[in-house]
PDB file of N, CA and C in Angstrom:
ATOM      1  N   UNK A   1     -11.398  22.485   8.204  1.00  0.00           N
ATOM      2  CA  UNK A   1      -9.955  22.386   8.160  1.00  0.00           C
ATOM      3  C   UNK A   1      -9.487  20.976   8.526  1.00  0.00           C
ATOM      4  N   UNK A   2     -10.447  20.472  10.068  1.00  0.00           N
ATOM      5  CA  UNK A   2      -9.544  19.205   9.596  1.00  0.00           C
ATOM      6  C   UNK A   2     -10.189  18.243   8.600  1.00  0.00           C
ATOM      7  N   UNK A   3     -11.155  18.242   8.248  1.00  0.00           N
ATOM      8  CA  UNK A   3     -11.562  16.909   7.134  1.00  0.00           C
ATOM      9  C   UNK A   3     -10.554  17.566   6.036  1.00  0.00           C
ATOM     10  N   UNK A   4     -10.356  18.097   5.502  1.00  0.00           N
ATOM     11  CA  UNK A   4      -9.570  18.862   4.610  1.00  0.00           C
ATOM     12  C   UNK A   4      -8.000  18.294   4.865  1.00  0.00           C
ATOM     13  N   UNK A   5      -7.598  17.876   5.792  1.00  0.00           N
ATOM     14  CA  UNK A   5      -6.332  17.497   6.415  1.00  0.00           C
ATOM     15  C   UNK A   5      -6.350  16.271   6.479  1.00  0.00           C
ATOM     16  N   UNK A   6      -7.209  15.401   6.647  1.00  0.00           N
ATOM     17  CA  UNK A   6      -7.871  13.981   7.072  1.00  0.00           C
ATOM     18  C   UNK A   6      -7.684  13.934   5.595  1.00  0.00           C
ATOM     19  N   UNK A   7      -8.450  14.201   4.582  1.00  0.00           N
ATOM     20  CA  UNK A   7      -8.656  13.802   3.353  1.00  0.00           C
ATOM     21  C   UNK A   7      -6.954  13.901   2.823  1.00  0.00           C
ATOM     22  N   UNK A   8      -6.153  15.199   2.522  1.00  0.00           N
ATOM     23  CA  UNK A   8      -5.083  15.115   2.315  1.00  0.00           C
ATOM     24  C   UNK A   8      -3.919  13.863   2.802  1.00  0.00           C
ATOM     25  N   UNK A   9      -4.107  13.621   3.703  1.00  0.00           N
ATOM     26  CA  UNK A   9      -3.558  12.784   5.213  1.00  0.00           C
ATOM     27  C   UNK A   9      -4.121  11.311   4.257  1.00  0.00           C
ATOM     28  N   UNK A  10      -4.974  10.784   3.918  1.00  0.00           N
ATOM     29  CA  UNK A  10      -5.651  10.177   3.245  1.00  0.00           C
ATOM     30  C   UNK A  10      -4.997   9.919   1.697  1.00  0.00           C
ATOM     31  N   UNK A  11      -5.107  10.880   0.962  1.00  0.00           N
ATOM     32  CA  UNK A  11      -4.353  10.569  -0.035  1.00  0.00           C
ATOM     33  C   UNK A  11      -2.495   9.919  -0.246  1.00  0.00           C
ATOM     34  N   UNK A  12      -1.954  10.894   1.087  1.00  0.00           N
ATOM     35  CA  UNK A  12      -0.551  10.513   0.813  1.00  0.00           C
ATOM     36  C   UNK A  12      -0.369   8.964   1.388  1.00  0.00           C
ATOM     37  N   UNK A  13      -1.275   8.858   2.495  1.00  0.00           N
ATOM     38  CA  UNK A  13      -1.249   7.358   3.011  1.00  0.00           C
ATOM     39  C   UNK A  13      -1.308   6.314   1.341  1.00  0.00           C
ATOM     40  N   UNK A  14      -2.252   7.006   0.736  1.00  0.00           N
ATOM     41  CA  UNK A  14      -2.313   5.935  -0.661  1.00  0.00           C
ATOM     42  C   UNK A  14      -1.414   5.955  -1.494  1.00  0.00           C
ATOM     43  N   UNK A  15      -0.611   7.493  -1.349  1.00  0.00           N
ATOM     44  CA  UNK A  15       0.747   6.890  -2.056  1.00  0.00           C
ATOM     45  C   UNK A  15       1.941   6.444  -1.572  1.00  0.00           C
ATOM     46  N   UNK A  16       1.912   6.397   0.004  1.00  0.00           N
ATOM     47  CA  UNK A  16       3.052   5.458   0.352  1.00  0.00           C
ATOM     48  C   UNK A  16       2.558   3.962   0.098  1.00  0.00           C
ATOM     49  N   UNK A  17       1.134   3.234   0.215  1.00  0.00           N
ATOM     50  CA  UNK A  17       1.035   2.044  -0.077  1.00  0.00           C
ATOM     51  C   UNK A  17       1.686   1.724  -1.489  1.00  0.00           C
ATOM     52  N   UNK A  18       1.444   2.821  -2.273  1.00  0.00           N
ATOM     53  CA  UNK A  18       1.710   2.656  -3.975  1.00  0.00           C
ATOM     54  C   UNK A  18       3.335   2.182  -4.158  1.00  0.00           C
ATOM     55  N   UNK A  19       3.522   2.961  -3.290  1.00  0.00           N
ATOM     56  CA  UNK A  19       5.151   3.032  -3.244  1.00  0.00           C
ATOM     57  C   UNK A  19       5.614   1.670  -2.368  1.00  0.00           C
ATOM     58  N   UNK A  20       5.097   1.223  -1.408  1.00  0.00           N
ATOM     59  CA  UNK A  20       5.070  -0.127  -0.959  1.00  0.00           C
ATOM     60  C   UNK A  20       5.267  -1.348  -1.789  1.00  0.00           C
ATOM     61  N   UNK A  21       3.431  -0.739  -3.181  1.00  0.00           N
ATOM     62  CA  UNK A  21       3.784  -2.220  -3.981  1.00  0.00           C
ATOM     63  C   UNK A  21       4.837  -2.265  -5.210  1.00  0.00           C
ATOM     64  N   UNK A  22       4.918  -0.857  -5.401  1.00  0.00           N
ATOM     65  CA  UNK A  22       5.955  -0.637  -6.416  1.00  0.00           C
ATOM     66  C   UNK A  22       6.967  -1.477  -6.380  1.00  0.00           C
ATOM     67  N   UNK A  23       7.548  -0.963  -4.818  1.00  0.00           N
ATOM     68  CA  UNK A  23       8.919  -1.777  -4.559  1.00  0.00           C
ATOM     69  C   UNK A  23       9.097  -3.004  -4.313  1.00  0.00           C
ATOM     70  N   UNK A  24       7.448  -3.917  -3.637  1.00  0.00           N
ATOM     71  CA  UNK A  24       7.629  -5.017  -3.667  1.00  0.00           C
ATOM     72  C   UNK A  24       8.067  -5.954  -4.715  1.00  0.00           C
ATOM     73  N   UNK A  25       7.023  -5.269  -5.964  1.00  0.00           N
ATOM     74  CA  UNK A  25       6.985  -5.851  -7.553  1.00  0.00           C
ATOM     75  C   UNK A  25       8.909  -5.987  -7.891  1.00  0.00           C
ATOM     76  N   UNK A  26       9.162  -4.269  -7.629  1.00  0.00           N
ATOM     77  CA  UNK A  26      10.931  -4.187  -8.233  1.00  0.00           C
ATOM     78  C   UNK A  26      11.882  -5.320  -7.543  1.00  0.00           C
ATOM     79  N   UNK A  27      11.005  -5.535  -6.169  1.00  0.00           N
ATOM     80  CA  UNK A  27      11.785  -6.554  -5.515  1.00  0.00           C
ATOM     81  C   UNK A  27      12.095  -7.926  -6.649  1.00  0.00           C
ATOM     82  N   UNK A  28      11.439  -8.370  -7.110  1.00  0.00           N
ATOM     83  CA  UNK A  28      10.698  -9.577  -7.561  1.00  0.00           C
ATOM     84  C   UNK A  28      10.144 -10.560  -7.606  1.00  0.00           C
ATOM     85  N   UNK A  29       8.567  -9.530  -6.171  1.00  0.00           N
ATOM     86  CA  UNK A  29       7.906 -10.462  -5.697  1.00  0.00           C
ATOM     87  C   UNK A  29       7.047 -10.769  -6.811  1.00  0.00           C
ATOM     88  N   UNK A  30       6.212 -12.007  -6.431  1.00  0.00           N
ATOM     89  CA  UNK A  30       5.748 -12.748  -7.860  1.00  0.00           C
ATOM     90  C   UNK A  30       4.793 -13.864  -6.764  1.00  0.00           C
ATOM     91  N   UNK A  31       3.325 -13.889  -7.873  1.00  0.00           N
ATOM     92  CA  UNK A  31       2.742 -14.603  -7.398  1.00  0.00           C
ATOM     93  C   UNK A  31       2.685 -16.579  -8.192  1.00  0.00           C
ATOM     94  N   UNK A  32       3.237 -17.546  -7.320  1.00  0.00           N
ATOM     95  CA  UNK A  32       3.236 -18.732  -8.266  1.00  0.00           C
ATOM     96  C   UNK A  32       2.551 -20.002  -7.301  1.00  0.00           C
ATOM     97  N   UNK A  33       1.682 -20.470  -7.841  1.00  0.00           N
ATOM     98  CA  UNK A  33       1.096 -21.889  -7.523  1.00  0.00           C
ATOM     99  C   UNK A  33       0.642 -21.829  -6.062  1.00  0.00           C
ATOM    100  N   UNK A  34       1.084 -21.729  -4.912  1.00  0.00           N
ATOM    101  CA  UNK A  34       0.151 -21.804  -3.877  1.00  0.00           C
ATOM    102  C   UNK A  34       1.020 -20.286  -2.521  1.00  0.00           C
ATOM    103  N   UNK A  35       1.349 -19.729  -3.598  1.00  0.00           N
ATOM    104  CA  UNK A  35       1.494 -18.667  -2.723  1.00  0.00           C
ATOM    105  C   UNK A  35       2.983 -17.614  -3.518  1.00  0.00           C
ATOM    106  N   UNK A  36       3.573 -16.555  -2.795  1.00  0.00           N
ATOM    107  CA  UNK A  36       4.424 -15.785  -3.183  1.00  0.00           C
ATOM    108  C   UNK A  36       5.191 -16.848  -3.425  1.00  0.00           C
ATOM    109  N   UNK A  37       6.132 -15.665  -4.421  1.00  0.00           N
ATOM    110  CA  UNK A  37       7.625 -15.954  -4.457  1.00  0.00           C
ATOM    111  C   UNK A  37       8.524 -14.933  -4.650  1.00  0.00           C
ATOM    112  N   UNK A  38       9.991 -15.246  -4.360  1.00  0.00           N
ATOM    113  CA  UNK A  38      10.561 -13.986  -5.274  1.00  0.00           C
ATOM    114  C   UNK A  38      11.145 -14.411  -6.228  1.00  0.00           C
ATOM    115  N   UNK A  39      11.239 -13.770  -7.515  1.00  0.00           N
ATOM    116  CA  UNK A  39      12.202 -13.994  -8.710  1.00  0.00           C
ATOM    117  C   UNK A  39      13.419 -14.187  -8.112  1.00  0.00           C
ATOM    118  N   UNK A  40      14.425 -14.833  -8.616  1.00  0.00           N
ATOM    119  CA  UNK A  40      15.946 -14.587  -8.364  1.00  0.00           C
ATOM    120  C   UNK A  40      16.276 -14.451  -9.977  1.00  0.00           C
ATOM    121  N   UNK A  41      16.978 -13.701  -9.770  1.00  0.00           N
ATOM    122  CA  UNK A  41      17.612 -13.041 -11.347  1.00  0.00           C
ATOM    123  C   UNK A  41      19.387 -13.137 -10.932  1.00  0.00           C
ATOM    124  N   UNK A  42      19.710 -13.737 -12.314  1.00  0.00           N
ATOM    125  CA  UNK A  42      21.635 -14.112 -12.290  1.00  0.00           C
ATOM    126  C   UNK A  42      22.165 -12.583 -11.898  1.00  0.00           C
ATOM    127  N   UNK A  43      21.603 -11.074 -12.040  1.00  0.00           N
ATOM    128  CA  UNK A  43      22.991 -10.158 -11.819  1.00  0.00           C
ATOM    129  C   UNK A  43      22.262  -9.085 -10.856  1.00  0.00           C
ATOM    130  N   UNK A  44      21.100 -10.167  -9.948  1.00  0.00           N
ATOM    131  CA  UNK A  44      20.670  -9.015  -8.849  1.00  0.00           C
ATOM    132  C   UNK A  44      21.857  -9.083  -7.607  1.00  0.00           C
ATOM    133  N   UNK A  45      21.541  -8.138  -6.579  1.00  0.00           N
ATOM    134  CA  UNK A  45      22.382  -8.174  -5.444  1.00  0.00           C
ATOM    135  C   UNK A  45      21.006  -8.051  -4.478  1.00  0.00           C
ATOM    136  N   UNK A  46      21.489 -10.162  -3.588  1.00  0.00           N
ATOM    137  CA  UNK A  46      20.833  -9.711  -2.502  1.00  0.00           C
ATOM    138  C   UNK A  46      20.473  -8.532  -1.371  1.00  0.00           C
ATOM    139  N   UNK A  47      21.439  -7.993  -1.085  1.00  0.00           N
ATOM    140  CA  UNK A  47      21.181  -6.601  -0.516  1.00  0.00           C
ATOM    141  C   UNK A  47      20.229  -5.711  -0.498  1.00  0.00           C
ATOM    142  N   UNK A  48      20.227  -5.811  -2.102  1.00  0.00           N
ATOM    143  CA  UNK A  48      19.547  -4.455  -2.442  1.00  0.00           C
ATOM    144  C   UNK A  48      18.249  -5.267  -2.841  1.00  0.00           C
ATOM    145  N   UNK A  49      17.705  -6.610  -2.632  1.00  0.00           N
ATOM    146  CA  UNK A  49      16.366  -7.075  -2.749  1.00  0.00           C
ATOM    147  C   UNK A  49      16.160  -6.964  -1.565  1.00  0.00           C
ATOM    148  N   UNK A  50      16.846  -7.257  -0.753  1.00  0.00           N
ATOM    149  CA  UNK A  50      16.388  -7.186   1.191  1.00  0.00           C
ATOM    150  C   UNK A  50      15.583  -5.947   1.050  1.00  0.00           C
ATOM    151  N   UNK A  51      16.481  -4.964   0.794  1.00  0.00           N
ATOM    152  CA  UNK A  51      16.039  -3.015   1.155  1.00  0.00           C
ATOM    153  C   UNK A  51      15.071  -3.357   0.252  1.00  0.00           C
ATOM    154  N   UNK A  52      14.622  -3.766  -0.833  1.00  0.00           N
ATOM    155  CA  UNK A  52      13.673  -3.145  -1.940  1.00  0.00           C
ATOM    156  C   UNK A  52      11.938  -3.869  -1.123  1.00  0.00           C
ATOM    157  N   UNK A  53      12.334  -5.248  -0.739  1.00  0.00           N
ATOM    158  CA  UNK A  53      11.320  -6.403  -0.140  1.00  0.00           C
ATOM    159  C   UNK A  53      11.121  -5.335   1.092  1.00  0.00           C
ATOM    160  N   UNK A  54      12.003  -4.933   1.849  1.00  0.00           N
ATOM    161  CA  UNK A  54      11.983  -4.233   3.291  1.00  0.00           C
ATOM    162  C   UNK A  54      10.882  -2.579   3.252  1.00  0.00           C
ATOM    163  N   UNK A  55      11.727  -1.659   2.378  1.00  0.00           N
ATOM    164  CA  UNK A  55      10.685  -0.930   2.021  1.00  0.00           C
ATOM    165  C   UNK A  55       9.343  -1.053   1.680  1.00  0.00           C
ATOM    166  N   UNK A  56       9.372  -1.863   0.493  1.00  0.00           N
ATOM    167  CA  UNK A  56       7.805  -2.490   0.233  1.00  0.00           C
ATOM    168  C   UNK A  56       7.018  -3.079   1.105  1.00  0.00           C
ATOM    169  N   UNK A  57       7.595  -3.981   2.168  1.00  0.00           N
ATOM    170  CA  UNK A  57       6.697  -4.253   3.537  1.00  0.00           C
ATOM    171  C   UNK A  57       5.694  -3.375   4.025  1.00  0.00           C
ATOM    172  N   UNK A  58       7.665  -2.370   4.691  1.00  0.00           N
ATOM    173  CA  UNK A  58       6.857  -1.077   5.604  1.00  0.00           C
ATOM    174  C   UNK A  58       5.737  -0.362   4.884  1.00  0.00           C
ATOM    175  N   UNK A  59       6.197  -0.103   3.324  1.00  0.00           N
ATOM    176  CA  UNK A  59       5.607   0.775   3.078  1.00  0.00           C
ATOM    177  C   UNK A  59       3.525   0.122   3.052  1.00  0.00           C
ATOM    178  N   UNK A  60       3.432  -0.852   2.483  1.00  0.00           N
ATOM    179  CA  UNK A  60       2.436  -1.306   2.761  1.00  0.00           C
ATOM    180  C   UNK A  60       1.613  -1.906   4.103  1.00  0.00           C
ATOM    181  N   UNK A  61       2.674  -2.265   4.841  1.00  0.00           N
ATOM    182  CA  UNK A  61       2.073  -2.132   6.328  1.00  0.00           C
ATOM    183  C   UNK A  61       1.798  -0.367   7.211  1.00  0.00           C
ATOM    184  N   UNK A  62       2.426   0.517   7.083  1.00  0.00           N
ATOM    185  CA  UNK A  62       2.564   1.846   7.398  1.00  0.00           C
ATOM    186  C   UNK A  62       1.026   2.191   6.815  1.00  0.00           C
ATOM    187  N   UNK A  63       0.877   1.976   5.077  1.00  0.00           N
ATOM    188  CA  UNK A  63      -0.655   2.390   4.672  1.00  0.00           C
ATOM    189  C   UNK A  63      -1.824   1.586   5.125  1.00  0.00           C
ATOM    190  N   UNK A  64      -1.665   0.604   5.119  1.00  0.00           N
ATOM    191  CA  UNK A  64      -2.548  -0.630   6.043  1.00  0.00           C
ATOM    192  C   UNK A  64      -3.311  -0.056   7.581  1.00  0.00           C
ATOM    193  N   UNK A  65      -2.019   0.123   8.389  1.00  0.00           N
ATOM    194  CA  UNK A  65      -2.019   0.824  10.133  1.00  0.00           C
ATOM    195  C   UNK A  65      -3.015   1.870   9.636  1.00  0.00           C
ATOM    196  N   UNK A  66      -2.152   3.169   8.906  1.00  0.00           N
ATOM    197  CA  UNK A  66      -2.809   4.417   9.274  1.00  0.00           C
ATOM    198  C   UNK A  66      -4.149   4.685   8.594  1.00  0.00           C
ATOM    199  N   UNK A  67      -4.082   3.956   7.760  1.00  0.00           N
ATOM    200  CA  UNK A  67      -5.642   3.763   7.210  1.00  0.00           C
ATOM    201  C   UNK A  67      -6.406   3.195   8.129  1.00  0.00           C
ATOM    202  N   UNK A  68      -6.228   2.535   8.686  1.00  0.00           N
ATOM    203  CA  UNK A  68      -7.118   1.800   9.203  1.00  0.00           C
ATOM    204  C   UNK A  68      -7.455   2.599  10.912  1.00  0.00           C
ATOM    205  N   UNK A  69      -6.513   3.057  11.105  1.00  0.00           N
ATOM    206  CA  UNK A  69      -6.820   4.542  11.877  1.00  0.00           C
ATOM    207  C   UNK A  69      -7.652   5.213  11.916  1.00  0.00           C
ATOM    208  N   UNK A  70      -7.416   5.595  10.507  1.00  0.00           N
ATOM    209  CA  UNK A  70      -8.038   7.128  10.207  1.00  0.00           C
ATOM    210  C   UNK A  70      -9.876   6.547   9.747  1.00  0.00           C
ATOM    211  N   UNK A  71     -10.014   5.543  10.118  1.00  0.00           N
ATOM    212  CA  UNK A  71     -11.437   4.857   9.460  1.00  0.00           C
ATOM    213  C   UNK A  71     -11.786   4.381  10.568  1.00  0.00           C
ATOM    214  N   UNK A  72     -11.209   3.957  11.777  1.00  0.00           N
ATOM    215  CA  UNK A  72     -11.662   3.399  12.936  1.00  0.00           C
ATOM    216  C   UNK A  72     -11.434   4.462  14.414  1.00  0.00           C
ATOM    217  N   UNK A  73     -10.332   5.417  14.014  1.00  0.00           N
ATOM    218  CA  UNK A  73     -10.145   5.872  15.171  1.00  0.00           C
ATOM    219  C   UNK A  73     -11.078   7.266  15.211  1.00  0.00           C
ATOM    220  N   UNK A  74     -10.177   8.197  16.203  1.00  0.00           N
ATOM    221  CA  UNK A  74     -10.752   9.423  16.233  1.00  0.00           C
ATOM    222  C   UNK A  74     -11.684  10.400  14.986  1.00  0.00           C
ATOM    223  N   UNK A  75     -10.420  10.437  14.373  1.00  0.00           N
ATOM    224  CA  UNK A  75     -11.027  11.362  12.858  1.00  0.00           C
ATOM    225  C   UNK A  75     -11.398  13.119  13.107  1.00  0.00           C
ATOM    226  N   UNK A  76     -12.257  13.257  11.985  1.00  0.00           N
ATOM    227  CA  UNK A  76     -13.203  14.729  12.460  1.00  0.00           C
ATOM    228  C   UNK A  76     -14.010  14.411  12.956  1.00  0.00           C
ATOM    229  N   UNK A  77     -14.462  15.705  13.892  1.00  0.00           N
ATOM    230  CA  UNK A  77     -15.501  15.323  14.336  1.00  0.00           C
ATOM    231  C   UNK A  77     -16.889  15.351  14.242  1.00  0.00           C
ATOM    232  N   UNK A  78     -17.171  16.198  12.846  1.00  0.00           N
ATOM    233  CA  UNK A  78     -18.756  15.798  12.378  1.00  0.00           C
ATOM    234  C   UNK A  78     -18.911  14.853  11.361  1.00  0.00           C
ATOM    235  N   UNK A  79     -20.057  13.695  11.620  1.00  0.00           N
ATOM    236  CA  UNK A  79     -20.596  12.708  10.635  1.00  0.00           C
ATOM    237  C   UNK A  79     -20.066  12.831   9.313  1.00  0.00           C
ATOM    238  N   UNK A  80     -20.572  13.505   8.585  1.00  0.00           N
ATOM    239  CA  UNK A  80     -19.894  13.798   7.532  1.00  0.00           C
ATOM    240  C   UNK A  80     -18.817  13.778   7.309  1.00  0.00           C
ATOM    241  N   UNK A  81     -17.756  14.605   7.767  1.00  0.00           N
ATOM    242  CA  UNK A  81     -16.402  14.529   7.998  1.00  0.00           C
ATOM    243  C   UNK A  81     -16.225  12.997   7.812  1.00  0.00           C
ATOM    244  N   UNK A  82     -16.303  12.197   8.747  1.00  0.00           N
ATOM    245  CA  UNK A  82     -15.923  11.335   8.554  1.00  0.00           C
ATOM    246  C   UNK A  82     -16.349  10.016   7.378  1.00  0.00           C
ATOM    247  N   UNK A  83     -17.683  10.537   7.355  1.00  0.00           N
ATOM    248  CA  UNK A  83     -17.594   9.695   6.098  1.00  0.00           C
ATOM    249  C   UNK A  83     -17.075  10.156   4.998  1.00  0.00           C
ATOM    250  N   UNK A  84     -17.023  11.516   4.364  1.00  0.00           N
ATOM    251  CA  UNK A  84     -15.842  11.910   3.638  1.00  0.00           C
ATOM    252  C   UNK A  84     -14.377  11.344   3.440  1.00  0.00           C
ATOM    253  N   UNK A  85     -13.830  11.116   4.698  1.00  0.00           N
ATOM    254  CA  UNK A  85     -12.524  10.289   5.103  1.00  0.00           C
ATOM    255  C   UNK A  85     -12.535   8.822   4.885  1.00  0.00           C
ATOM    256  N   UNK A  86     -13.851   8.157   5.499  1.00  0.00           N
ATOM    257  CA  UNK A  86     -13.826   6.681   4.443  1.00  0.00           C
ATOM    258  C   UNK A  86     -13.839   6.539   3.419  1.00  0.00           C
ATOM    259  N   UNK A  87     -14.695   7.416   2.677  1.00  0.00           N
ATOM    260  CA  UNK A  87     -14.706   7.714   1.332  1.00  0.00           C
ATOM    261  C   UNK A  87     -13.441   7.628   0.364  1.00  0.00           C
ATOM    262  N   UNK A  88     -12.143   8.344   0.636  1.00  0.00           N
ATOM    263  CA  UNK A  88     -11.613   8.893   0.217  1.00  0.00           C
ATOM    264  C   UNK A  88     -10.409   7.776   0.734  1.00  0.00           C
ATOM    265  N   UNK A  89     -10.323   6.848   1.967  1.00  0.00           N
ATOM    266  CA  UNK A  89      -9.691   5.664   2.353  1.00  0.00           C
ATOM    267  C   UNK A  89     -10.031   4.383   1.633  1.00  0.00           C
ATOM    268  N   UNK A  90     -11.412   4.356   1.307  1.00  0.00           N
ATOM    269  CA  UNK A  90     -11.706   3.372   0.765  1.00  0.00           C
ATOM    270  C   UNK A  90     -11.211   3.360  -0.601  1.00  0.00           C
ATOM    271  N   UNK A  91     -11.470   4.063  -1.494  1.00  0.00           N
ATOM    272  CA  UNK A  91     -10.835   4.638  -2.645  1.00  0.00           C
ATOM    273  C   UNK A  91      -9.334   4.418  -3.002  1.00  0.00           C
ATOM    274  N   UNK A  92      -8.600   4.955  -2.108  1.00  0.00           N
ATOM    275  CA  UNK A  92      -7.067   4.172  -1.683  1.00  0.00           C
ATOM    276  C   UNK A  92      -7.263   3.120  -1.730  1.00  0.00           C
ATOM    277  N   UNK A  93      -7.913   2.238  -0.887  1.00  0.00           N
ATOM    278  CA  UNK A  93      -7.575   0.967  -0.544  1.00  0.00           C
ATOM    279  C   UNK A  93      -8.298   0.059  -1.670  1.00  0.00           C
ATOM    280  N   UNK A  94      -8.805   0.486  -2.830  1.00  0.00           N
ATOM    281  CA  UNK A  94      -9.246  -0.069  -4.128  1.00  0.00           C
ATOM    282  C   UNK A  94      -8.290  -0.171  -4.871  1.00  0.00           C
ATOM    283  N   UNK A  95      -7.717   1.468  -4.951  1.00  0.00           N
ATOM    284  CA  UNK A  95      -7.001   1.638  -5.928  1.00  0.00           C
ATOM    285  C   UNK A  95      -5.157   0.880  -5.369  1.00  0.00           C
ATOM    286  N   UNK A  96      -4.958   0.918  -4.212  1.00  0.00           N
ATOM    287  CA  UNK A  96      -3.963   0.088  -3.861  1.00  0.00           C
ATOM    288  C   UNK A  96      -3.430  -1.380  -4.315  1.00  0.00           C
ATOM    289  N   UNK A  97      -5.184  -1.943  -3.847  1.00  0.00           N
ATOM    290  CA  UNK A  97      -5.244  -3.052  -4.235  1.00  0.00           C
ATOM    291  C   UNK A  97      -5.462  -3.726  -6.262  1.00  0.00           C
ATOM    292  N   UNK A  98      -6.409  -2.785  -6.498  1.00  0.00           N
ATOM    293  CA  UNK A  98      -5.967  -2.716  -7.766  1.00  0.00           C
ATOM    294  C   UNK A  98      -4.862  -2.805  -8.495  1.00  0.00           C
ATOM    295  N   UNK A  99      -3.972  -1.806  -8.189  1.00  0.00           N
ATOM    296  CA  UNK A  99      -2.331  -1.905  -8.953  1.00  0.00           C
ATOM    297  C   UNK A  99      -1.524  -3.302  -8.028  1.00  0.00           C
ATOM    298  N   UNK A 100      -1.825  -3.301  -7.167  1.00  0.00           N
ATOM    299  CA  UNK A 100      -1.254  -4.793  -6.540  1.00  0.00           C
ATOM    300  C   UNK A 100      -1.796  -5.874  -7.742  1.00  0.00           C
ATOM    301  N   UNK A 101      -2.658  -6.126  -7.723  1.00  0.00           N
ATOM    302  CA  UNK A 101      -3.115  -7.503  -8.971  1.00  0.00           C
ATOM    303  C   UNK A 101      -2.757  -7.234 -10.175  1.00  0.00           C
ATOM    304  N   UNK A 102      -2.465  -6.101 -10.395  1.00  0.00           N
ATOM    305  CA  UNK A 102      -2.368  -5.386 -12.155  1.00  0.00           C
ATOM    306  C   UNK A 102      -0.925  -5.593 -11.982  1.00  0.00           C
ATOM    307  N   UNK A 103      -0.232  -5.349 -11.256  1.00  0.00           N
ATOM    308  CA  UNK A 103       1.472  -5.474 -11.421  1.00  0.00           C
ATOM    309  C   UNK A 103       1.872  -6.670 -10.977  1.00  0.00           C
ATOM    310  N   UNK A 104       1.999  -7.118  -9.823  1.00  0.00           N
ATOM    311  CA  UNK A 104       2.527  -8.201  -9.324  1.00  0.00           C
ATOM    312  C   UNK A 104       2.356  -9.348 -10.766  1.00  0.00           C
ATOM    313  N   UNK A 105       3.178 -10.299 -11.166  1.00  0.00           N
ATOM    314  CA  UNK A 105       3.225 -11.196 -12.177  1.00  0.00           C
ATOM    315  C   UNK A 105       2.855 -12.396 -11.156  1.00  0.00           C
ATOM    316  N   UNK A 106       2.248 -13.108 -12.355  1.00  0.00           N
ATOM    317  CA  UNK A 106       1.559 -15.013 -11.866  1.00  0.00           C
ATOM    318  C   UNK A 106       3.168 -15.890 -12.762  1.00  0.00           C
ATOM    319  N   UNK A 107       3.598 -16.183 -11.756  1.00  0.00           N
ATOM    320  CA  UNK A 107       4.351 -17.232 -13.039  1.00  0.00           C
ATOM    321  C   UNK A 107       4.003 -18.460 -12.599  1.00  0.00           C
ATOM    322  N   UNK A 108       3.987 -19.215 -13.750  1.00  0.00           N
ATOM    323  CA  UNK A 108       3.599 -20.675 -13.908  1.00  0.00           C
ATOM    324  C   UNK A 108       4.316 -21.573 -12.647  1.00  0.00           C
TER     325      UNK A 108
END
C-alpha cells in the first residue's frame, strides 16, 4: 500500500513539474545566447507574465523538493519499494526534463 502511494505520489509530482514548464514556456521564457530570456510581446500584460513566470517557478521547484524527497528521504520501507519509487522519479525527472528542451524555444 504504501509503494503503491509513493509511486502514485510520484507520478502527480511529474505532473505538477509539467505544469511548471508549461507555464514557464506560456510565460515567454526562451532560451538566447548565454542564458534565459523572456519574450516581450506588444499586447501581453505584465501581470499576468509575473503569475504565469510565478506559477512555473513554484511549480518546478515544488517537483524538484518533493522528488528529491521521496528519493533521498524516508520512503517505503522495503528495498524494493524503494527502488520502485526511484524508478518511477527518475522517469519523471527524464520526462520533465525532456519536454523542458522540446518546448522552451532558442532564439537567435
Amino acid at each position: 500500500m504504501r509503494t503503491g502511494s509513493a509511486v502514485l505520489a510520484a507520478v502527480a509530482m511529474t505532473l505538477v513539474g509539467l505544469f511548471g514548464v508549461i507555464m514557464l514556456t506560456a510565460s515567454g521564457l526562451s532560451w538566447a545566447g548565454s542564458g534565459f530570456t523572456i519574450a516581450e510581446y506588444p499586447d501581453s500584460d505584465d501581470s499576468e507574465r509575473v503569475i504565469g513566470l510565478t506559477l512555473g517557478a513554484l511549480g518546478v521547484a515544488i517537483w524538484a523538493l518533493v522528488s528529491a524527497l521521496m528519493v533521498w528521504g524516508g520512503g517505503p520501507a522495503g528495498h524494493g519499494d524503494r527502488r520502485a519509487v526511484r524508478v518511477v522519479v527518475g522517469a519523471g525527472a527524464v520526462l520533465v526534463a525532456a519536454i523542458f528542451l522540446a518546448v522552451v524555444p532558442v532564439r537567435p
